[in-house]
N, C-alpha and C. Protein backbone atom coordinates (compact mmCIF):
# COMPACT_ATOMS: atom_id res chain seq x y z
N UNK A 1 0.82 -1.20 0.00
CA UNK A 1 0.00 0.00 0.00
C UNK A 1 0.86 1.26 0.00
N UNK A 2 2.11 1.37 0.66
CA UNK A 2 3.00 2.24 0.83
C UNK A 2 3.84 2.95 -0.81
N UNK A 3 3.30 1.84 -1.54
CA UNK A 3 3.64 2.65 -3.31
C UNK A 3 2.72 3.03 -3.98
N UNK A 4 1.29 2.29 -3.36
CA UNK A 4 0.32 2.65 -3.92
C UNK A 4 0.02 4.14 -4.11
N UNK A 5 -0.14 4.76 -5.05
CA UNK A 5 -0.69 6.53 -5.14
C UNK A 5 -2.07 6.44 -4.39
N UNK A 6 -2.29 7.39 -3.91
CA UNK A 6 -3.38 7.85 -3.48
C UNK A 6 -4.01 8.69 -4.72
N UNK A 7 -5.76 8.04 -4.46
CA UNK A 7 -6.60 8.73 -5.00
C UNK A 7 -6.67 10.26 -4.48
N UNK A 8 -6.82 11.06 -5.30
CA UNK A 8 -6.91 12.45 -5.49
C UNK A 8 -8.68 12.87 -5.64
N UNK A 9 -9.47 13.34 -4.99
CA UNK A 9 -10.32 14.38 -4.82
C UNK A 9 -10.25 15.53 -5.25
N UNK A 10 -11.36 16.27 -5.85
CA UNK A 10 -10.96 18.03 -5.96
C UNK A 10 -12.85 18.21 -5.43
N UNK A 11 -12.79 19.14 -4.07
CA UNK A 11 -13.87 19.47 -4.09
C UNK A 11 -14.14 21.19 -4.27
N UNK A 12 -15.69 21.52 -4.67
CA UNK A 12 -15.97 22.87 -5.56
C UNK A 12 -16.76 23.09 -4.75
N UNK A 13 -16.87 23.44 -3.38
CA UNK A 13 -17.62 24.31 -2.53
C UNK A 13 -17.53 25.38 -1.85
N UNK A 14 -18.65 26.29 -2.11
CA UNK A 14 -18.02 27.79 -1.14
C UNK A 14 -18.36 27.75 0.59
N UNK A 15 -18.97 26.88 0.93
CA UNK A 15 -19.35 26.35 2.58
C UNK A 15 -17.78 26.21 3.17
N UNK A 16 -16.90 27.24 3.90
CA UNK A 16 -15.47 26.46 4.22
C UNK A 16 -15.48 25.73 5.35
N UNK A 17 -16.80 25.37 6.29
CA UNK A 17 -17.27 24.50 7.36
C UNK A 17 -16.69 22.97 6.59
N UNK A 18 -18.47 23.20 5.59
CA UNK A 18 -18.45 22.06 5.34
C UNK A 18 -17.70 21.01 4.39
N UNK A 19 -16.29 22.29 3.49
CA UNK A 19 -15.64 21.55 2.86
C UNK A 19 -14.22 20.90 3.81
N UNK A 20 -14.05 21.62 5.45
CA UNK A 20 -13.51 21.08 6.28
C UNK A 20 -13.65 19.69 7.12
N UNK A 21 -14.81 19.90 6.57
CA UNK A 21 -15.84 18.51 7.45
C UNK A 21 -14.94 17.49 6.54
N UNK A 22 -15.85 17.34 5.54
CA UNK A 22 -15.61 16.48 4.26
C UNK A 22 -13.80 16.37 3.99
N UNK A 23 -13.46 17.33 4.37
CA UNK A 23 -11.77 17.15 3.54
C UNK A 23 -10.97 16.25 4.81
N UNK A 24 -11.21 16.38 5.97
CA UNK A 24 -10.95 15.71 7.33
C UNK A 24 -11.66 14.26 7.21
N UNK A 25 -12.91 13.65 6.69
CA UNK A 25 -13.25 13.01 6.61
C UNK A 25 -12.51 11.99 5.50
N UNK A 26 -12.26 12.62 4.35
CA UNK A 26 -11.83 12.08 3.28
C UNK A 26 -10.28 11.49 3.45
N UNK A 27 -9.48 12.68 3.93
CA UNK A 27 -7.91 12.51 4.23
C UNK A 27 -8.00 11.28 5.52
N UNK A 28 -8.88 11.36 6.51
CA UNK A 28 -9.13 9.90 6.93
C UNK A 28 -8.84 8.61 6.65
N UNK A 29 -9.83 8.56 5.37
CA UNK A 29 -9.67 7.24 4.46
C UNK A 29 -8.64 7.37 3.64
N UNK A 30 -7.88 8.60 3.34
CA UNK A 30 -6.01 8.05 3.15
C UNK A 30 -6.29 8.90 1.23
N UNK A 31 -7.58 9.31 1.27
CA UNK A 31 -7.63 10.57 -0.14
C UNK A 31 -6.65 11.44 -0.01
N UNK A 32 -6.36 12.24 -1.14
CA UNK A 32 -5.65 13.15 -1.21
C UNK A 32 -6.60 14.16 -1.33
N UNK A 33 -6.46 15.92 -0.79
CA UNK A 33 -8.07 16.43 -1.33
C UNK A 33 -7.12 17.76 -1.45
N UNK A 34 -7.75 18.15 -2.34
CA UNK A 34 -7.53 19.93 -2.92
C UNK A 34 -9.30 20.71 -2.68
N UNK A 35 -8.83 21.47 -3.37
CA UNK A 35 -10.76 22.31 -2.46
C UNK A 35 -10.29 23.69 -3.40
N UNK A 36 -11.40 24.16 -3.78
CA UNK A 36 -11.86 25.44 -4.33
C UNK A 36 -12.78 25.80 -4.15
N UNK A 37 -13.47 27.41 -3.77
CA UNK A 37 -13.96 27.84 -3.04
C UNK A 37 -15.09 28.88 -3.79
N UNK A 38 -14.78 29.11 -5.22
CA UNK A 38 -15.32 29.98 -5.90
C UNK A 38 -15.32 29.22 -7.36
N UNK A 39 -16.11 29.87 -8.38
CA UNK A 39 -16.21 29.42 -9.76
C UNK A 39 -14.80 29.51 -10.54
N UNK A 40 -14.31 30.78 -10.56
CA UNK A 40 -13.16 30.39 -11.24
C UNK A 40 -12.18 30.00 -10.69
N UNK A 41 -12.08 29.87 -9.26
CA UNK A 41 -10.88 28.76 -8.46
C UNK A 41 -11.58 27.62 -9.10
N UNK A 42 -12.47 27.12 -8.64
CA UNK A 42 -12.99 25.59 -9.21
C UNK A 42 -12.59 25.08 -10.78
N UNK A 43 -12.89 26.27 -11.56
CA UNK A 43 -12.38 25.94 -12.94
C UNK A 43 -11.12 26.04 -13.01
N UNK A 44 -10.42 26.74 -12.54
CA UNK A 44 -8.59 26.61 -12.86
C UNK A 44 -8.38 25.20 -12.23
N UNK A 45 -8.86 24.70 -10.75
CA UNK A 45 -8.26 23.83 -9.99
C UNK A 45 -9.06 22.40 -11.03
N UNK A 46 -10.14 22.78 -11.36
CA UNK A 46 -10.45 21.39 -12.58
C UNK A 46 -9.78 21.03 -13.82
N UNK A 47 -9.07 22.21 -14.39
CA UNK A 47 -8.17 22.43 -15.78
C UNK A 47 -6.99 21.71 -15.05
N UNK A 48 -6.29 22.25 -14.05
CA UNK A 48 -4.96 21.95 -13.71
C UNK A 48 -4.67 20.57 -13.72
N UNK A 49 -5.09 20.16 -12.59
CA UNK A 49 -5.50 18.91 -11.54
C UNK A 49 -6.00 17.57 -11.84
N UNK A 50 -5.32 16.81 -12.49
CA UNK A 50 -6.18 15.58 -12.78
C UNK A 50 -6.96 14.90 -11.32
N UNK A 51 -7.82 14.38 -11.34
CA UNK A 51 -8.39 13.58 -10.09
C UNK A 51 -9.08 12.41 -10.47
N UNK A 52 -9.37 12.01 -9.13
CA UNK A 52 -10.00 10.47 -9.32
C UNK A 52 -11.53 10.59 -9.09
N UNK A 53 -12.16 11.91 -8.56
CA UNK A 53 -13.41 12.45 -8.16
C UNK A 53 -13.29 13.72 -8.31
N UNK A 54 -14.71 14.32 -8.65
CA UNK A 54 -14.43 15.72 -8.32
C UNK A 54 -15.84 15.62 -7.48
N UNK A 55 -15.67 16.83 -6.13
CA UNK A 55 -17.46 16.86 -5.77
C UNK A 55 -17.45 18.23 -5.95
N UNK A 56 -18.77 18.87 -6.25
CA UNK A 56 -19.20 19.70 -6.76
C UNK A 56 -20.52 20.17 -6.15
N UNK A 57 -20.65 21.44 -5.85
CA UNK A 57 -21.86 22.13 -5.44
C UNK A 57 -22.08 22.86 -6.31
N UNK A 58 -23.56 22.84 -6.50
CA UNK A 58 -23.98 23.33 -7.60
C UNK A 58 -24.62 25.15 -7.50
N UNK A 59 -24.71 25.24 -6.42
CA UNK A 59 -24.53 27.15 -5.98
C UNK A 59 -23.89 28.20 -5.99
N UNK A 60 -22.19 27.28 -5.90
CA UNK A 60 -21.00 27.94 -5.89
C UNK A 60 -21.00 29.66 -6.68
N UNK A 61 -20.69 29.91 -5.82
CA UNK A 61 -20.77 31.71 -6.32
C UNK A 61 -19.72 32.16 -7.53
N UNK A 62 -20.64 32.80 -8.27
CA UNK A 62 -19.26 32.95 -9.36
C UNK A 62 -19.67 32.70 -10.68
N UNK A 63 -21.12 31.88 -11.07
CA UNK A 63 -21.49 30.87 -11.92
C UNK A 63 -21.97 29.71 -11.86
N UNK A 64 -21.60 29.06 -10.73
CA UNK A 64 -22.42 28.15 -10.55
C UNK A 64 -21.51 26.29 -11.00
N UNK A 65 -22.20 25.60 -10.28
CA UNK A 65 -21.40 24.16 -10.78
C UNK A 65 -21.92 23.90 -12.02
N UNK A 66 -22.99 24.38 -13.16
CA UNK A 66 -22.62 23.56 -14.15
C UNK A 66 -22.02 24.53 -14.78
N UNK A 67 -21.70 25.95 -14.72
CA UNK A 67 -20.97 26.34 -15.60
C UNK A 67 -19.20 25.52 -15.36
N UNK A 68 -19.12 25.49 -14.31
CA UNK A 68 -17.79 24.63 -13.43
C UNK A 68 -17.62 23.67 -14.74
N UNK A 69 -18.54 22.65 -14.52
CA UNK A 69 -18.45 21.17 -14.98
C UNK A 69 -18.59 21.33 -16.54
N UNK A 70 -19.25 22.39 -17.13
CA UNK A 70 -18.85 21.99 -18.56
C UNK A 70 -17.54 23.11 -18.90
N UNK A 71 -17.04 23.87 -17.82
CA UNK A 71 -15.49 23.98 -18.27
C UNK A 71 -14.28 22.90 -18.13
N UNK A 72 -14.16 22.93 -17.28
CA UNK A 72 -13.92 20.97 -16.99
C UNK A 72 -13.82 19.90 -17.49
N UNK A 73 -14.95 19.60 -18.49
CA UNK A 73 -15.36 18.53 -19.38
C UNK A 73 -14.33 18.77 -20.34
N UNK A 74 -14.11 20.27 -20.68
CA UNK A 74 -12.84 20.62 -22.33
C UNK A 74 -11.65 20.39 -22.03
N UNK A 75 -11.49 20.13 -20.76
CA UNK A 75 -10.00 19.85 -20.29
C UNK A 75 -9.61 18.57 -20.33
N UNK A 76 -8.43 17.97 -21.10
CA UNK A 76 -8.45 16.36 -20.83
C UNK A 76 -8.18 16.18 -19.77
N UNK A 77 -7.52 16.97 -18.82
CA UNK A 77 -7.32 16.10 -17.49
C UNK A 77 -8.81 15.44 -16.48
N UNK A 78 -9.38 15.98 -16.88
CA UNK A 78 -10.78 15.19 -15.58
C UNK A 78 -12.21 15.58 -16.84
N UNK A 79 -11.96 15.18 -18.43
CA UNK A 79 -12.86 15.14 -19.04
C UNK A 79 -13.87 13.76 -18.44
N UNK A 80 -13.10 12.93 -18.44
CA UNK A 80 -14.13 12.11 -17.82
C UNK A 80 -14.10 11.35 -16.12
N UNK A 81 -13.82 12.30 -15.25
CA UNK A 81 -13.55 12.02 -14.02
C UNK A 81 -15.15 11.80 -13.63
N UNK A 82 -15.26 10.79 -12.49
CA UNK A 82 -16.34 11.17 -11.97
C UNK A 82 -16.55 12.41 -11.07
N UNK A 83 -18.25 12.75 -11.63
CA UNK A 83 -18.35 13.64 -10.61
C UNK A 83 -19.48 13.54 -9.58
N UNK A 84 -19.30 13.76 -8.06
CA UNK A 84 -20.83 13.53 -7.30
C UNK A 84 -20.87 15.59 -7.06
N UNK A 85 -22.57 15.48 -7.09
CA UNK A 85 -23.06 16.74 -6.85
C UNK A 85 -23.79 16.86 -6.29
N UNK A 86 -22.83 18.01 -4.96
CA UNK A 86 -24.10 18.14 -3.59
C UNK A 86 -24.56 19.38 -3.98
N UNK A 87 -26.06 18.88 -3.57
CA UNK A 87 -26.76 20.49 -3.03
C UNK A 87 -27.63 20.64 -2.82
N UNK A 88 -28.47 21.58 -2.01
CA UNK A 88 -29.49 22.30 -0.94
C UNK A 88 -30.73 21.79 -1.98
N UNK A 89 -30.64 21.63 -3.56
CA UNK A 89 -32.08 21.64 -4.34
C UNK A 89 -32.40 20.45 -3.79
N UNK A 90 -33.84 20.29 -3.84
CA UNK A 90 -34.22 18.46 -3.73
C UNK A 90 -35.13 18.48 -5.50
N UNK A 91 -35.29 19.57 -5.92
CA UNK A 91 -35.51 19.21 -7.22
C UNK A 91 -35.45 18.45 -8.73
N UNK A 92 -36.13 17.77 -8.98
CA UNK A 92 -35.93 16.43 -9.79
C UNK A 92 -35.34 17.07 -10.60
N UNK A 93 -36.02 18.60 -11.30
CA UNK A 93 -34.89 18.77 -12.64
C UNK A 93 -33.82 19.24 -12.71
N UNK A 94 -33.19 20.02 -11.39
CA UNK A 94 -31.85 19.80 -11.29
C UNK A 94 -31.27 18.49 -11.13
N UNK A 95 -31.45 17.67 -10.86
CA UNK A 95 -31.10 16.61 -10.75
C UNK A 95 -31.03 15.67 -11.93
N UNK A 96 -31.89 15.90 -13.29
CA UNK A 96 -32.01 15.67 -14.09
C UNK A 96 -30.95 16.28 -14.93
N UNK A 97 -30.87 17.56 -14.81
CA UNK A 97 -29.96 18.63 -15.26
C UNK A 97 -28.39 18.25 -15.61
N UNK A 98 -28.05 17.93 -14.46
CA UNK A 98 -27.11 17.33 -13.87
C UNK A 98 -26.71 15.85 -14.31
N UNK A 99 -27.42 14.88 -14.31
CA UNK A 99 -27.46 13.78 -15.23
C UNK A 99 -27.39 14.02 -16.37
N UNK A 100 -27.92 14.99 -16.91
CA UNK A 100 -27.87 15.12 -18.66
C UNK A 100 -26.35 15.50 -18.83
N UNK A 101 -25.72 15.86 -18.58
CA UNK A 101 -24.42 16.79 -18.65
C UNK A 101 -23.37 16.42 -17.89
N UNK A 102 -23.42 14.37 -17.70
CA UNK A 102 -22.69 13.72 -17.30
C UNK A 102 -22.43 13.90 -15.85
N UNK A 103 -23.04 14.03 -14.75
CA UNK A 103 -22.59 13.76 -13.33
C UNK A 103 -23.05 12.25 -13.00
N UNK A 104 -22.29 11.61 -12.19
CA UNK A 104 -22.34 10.17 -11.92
C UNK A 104 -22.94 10.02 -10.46
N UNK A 105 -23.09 10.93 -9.28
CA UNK A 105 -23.93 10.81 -8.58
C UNK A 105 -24.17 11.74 -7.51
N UNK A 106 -25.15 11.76 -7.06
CA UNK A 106 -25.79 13.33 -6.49
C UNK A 106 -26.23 12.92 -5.19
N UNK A 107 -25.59 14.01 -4.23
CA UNK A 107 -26.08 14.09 -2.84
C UNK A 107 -26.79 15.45 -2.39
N UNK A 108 -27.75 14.97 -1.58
CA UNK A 108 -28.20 16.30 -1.44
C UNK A 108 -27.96 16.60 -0.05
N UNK A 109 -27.91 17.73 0.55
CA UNK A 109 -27.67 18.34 1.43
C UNK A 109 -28.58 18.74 2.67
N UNK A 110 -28.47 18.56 3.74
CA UNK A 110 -27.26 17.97 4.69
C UNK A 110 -27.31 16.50 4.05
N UNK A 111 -26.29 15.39 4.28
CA UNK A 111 -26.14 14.50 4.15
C UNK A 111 -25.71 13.48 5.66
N UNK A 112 -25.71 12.22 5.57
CA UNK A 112 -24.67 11.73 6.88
C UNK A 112 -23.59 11.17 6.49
N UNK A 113 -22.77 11.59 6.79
CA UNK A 113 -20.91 10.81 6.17
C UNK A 113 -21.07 9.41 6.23
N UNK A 114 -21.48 8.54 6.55
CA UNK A 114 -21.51 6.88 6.02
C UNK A 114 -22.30 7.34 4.67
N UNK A 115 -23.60 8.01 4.60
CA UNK A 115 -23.62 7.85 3.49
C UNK A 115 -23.04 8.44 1.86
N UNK A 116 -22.00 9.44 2.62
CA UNK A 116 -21.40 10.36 1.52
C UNK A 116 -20.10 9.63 1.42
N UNK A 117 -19.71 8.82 2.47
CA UNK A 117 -18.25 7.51 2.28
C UNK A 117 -18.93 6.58 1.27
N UNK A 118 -19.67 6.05 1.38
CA UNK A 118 -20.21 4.93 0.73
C UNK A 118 -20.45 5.64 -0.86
N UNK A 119 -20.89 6.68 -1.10
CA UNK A 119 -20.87 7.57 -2.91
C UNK A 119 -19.77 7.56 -3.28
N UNK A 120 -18.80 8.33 -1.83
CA UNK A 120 -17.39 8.21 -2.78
C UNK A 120 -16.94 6.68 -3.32
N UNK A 121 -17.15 6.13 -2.24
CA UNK A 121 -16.33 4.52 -2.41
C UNK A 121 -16.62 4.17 -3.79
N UNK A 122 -18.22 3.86 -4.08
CA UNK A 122 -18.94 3.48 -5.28
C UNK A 122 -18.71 4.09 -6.44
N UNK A 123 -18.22 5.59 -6.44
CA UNK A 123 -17.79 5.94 -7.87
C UNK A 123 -16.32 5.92 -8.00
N UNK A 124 -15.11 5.78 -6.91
CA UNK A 124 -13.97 5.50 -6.95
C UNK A 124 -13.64 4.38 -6.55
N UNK A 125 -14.22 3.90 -5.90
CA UNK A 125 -13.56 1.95 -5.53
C UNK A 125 -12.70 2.82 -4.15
N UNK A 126 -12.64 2.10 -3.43
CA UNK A 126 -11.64 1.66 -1.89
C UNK A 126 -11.23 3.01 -1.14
C-alpha cells in the first residue's frame, strides 16, 4: 500500500465549514483532497488537476457548478472524471440537469458521512 498513489479528490464548494468537514473526513480514508472555493478557483483547480473524483456544489458563487463542470469537461485532465453533486435543491430537474451533462452521482444536502463515504467509495472503488 505504501507505493500505492493515493486517490486524489478536488472538491468545488463555497461552505469552508463544510468543505472542512468532508476534507478531514476524506484525508481519513487516506484521499488526497484539494478544495476550491469559488467558480473560477474551481475551474482553474479542474483544468490543472487531474483527479479520481471531483465533488461539486452546484450554488457555488461565481457561476455556478454547471458552468464549473462543462469547463472541466474541455479539459483532458478530468474530461471524464467522476463527478458527485451536492446540493441544498431536492428538485428532480436539477437533478435531471445534472445527469444530462454527465454527473455520476448526487447528494443532497445535509447528508450523513456513512452515506457520503459509501458515494465516494462506489464511484472511486476503496
Amino acid at each position: 500500500m505504501a507505493n500505492e498513489a493515493r486517490k486524489k479528490i478536488l472538491i468545488m464548494e463555497d461552505e469552508v465549514e463544510l468543505v472542512a468537514s468532508i476534507k478531514n473526513l476524506l484525508e481519513k480514508q487516506g484521499y488526497e483532497v484539494n478544495a476550491a472555493y469559488d467558480t473560477a478557483a474551481s475551474i482553474d483547480l479542474g483544468v490543472q488537476e487531474s483527479a479520481d473524483l471531483i465533488i461539486l456544489d452546484l450554488a457555488i458563487p461565481g457561476g455556478g457548478g454547471f458552468t464549473i463542470l462543462k469547463e472541466i469537461r474541455k479539459s483532458s485532465k478530468n474530461e471524464k472524471t467522476p463527478v458527485l453533486v451536492m446540493t441544498a435543491s431536492t428538485e428532480k430537474m436539477v437533478k435531471d440537469e445534472a445527469e444530462a451533462i454527465g454527473v455520476e452521482g448526487f447528494m443532497c444536502k445535509p447528508f450523513e458521512p456513512s452515506e457520503f463515504m459509501e458515494m465516494v467509495k462506489e464511484l472511486i472503488g476503496g
